[in-house]
Protein backbone atom coordinates (compact mmCIF):
# COMPACT_ATOMS: atom_id res chain seq x y z
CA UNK A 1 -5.71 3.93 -13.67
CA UNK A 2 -4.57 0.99 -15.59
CA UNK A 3 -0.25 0.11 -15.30
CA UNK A 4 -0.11 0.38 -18.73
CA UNK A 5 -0.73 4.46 -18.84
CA UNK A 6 1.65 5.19 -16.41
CA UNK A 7 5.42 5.93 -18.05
CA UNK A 8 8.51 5.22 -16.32
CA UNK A 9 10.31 7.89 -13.98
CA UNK A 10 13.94 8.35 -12.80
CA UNK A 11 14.61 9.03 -9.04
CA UNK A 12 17.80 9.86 -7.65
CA UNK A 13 18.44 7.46 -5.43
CA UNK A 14 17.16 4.33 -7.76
CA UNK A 15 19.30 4.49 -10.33
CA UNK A 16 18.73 1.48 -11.32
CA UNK A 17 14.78 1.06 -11.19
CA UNK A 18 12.04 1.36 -13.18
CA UNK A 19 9.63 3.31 -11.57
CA UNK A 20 5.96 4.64 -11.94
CA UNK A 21 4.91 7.18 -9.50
CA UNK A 22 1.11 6.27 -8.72
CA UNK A 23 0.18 8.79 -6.86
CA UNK A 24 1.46 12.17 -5.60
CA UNK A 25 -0.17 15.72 -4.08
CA UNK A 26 0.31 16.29 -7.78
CA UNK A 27 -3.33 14.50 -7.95
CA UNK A 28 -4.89 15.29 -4.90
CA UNK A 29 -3.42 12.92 -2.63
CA UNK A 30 -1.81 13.66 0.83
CA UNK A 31 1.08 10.50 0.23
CA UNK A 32 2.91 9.44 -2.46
CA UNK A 33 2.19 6.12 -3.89
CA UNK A 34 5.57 4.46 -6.09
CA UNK A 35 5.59 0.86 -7.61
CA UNK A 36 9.27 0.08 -7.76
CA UNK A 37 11.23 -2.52 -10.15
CA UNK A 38 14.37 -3.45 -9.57
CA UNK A 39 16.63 -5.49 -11.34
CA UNK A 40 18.29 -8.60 -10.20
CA UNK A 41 21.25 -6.98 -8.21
CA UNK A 42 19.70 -3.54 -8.60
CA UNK A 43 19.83 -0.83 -5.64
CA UNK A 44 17.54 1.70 -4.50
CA UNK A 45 17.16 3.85 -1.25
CA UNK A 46 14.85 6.55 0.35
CA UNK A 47 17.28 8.71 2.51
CA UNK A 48 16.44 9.11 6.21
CA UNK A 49 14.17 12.64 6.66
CA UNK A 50 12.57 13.88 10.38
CA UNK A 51 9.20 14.34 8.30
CA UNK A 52 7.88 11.52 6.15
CA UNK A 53 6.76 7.37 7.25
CA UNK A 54 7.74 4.77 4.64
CA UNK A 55 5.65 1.60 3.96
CA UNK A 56 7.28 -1.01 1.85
CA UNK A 57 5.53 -4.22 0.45
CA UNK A 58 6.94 -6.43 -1.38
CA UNK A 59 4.31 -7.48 -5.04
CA UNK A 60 6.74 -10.12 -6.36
CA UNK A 61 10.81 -11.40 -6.34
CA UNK A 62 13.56 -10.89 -3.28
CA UNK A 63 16.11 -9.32 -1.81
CA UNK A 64 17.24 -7.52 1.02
CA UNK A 65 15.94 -4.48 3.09
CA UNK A 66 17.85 -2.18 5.53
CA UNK A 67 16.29 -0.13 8.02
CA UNK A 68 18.87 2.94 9.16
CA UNK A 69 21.94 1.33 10.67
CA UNK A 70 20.15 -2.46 11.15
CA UNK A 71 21.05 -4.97 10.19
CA UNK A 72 19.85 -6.07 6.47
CA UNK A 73 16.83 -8.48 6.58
CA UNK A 74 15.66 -10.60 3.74
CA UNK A 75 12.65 -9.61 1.99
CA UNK A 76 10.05 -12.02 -0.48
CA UNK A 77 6.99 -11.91 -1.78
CA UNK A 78 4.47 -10.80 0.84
CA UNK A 79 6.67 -9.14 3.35
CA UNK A 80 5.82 -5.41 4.70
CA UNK A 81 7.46 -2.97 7.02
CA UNK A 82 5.99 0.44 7.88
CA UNK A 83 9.23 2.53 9.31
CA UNK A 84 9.17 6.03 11.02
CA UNK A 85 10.60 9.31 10.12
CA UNK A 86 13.90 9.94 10.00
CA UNK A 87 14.88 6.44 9.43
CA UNK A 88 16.31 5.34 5.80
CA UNK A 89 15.62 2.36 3.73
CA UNK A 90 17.94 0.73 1.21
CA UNK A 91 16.61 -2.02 -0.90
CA UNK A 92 18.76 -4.77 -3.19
CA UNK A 93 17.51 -6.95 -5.42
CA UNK A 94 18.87 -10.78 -5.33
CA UNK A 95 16.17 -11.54 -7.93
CA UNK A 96 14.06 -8.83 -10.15
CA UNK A 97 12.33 -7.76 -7.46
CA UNK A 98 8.48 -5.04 -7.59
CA UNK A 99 8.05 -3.43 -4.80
CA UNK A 100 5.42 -1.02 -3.42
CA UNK A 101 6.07 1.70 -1.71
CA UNK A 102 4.22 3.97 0.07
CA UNK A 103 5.31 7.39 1.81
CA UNK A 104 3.25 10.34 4.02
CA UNK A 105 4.03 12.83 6.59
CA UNK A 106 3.84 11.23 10.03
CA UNK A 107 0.96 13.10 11.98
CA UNK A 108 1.85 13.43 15.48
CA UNK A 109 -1.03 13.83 18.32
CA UNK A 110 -0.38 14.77 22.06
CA UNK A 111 0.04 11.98 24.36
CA UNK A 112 0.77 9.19 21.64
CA UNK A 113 4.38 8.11 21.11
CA UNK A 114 6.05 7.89 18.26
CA UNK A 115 5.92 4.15 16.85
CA UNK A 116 8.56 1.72 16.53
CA UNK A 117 9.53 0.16 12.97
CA UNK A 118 7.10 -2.65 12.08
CA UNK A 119 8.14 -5.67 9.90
CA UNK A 120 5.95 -8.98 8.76
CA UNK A 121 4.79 -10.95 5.83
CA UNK A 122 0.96 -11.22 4.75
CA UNK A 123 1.08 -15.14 5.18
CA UNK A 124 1.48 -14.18 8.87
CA UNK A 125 -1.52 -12.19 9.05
CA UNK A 126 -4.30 -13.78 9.62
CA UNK A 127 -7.19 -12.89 7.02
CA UNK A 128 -10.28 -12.61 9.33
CA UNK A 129 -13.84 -12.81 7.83
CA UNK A 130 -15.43 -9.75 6.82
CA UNK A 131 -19.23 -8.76 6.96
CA UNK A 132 -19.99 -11.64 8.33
CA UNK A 133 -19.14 -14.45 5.37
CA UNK A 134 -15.50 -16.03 5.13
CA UNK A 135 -16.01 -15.45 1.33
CA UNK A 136 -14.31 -12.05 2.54
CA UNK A 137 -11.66 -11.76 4.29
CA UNK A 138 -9.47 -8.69 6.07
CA UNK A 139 -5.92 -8.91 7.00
CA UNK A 140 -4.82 -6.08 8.71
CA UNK A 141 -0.62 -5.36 8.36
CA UNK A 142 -0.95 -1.98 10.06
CA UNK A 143 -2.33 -3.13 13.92
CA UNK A 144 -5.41 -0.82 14.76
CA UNK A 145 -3.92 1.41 17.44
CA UNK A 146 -3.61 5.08 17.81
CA UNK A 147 0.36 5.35 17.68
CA UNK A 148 -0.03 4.65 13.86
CA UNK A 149 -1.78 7.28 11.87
CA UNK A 150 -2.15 5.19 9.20
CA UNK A 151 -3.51 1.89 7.69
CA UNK A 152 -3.07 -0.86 5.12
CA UNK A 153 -4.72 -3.56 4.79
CA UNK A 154 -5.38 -6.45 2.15
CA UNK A 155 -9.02 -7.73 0.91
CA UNK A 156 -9.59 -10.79 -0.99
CA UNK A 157 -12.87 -11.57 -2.40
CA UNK A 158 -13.87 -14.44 -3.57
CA UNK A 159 -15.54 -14.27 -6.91
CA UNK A 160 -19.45 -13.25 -6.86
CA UNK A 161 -19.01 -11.33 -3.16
CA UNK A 162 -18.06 -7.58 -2.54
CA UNK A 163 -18.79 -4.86 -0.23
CA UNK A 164 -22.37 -4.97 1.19
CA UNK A 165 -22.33 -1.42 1.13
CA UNK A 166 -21.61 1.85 -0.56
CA UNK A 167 -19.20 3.57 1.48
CA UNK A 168 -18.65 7.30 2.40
CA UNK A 169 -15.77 8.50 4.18
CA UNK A 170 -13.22 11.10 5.52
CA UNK A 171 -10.62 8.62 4.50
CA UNK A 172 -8.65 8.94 1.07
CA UNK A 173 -7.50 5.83 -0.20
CA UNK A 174 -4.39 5.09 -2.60
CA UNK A 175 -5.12 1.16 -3.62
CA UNK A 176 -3.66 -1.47 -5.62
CA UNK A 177 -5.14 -4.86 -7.26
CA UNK A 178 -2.51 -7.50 -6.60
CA UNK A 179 -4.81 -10.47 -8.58
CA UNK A 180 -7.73 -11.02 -9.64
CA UNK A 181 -10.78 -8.40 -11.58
CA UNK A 182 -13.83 -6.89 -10.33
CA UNK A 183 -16.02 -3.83 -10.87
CA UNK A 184 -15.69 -0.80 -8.78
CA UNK A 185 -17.83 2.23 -7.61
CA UNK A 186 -16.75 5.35 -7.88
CA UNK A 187 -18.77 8.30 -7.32
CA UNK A 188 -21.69 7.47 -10.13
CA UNK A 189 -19.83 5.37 -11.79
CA UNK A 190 -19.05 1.31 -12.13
CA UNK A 191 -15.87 0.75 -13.71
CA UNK A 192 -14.32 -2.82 -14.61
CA UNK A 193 -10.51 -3.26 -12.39
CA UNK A 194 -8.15 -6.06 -12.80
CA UNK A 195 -4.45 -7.03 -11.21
CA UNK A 196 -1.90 -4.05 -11.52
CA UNK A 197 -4.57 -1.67 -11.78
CA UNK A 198 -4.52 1.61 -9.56
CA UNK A 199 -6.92 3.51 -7.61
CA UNK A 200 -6.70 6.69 -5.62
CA UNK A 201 -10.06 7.86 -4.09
CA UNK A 202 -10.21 11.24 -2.43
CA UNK A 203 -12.22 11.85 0.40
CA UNK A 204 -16.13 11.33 0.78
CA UNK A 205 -15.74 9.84 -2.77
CA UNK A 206 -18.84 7.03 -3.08
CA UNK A 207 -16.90 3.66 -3.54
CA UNK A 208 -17.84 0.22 -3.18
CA UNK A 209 -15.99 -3.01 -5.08
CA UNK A 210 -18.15 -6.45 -6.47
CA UNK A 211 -15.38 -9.40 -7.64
CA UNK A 212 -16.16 -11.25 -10.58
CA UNK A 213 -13.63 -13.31 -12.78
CA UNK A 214 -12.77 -17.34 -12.43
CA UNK A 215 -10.24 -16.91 -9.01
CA UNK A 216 -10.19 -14.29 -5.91
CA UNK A 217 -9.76 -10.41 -6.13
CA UNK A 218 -7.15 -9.30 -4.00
CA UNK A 219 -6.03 -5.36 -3.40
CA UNK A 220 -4.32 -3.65 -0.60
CA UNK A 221 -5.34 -0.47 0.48
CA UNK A 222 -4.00 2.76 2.62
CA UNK A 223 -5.97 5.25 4.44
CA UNK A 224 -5.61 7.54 6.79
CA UNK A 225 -6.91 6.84 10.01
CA UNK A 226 -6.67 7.58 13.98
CA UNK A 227 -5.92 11.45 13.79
CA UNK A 228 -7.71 14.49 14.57
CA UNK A 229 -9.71 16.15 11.58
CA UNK A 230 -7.80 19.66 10.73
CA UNK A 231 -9.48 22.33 10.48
């Protein structure tokens, strides 16, 4: 789904952003998916609730973040936080500022504690090779352990490489290209993606991704991971 198609929305508590709403159970997804602008010295907030997780990441500009009662920590391009239920998070922009943001119902599972707030910035995370070639490489914000029930990660690609293979999982995905084009499988279908476009893949949908274009493809990705399947 290509930024273009999707129309502006008003929340609430943004008064003064732009927003597109990605995704939503609207579609079929289990999250809700929201790419955010703010204007320089524009506010926005998500109110604390006991239910829902909220990922931030930050596409372009600066600003400020506050997590609950915290203390306010500057934000640039590149920095993340995942944060858990009933914690709030205000956002001002000191520059025009895009954010992503990213929110689900926290799945608890017996024996695992609840997780503390995570914060970071991609340039910290180290982007490991990938199937075996550094032409791909993996950086994983969310760490791989079972007190997060979630994950999102980046891939870049460097042009001419993709995924070996065509992929079939339990795992929706709600993903966004941050630079760079490619062509992507979904289901049956090859379909030509570029920077700002938007894909949400349900589960068991076929999918793999080939980068083409003169620099690297680069998305980040959610899925659900690390929880028992309901039945």
């Amino acid at each position: 789904m290509p930024l273009e198609g999707y129309p502006f929305s008003k929340l609430p508590t943004w008064p003064d952003a732009e927003v597109r709403v990605l995704a939503s159970p609207a579609l079929g997804a289990n999250f809700a998916q929201f790419l955010i602008d703010l204007p320089a010295g524009g506010r926005g907030q998500f109110p604390a609730d006991e239910r829902i997780e909220t990922f931030c990441y930050v596409v372009s500009g600066k600003g400020e973040h506050r997590e609950g009662t915290r203390a306010k920590r500057q934000i640039v391009a590149g920095s993340f936080s995942l944060t858990p239920p009933r914690v709030a998070n205000e956002f001002c922009a000191s520059e025009p500022m895009r954010l992503m943001i990213f929110q689900k119902r926290y799945q608890p599972s017996p024996g695992i504690p609840l997780f503390s707030a995570l914060h970071g910035n991609e340039h910290e995370v180290v982007a490991e090779p990938w199937a075996e070639t550094d032409k791909i490489k993996l950086q994983t914000l969310v760490p791989d352990d079972l007190q997060f029930d979630m994950a999102m990660n980046i891939f870049t690609f460097t042009p001419g490489f993709g995924l070996p293979i065509v992929e079939t999982h339990v795992m929706e995905h709600g993903l966004l290209f941050l630079q760079g084009k490619g062509v992507y499988q979904l289901g049956d279908e090859w379909m030509e993606v570029q920077k700002d476009d938007f894909i949400w893949m349900g589960p068991f949908c076929p999918q793999s991704f080939y980068a083409t274009g003169e620099q690297p493809a680069k998305y980040i990705y959610y899925k659900d991971v690390n929880r028992e399947i309901g039945l």
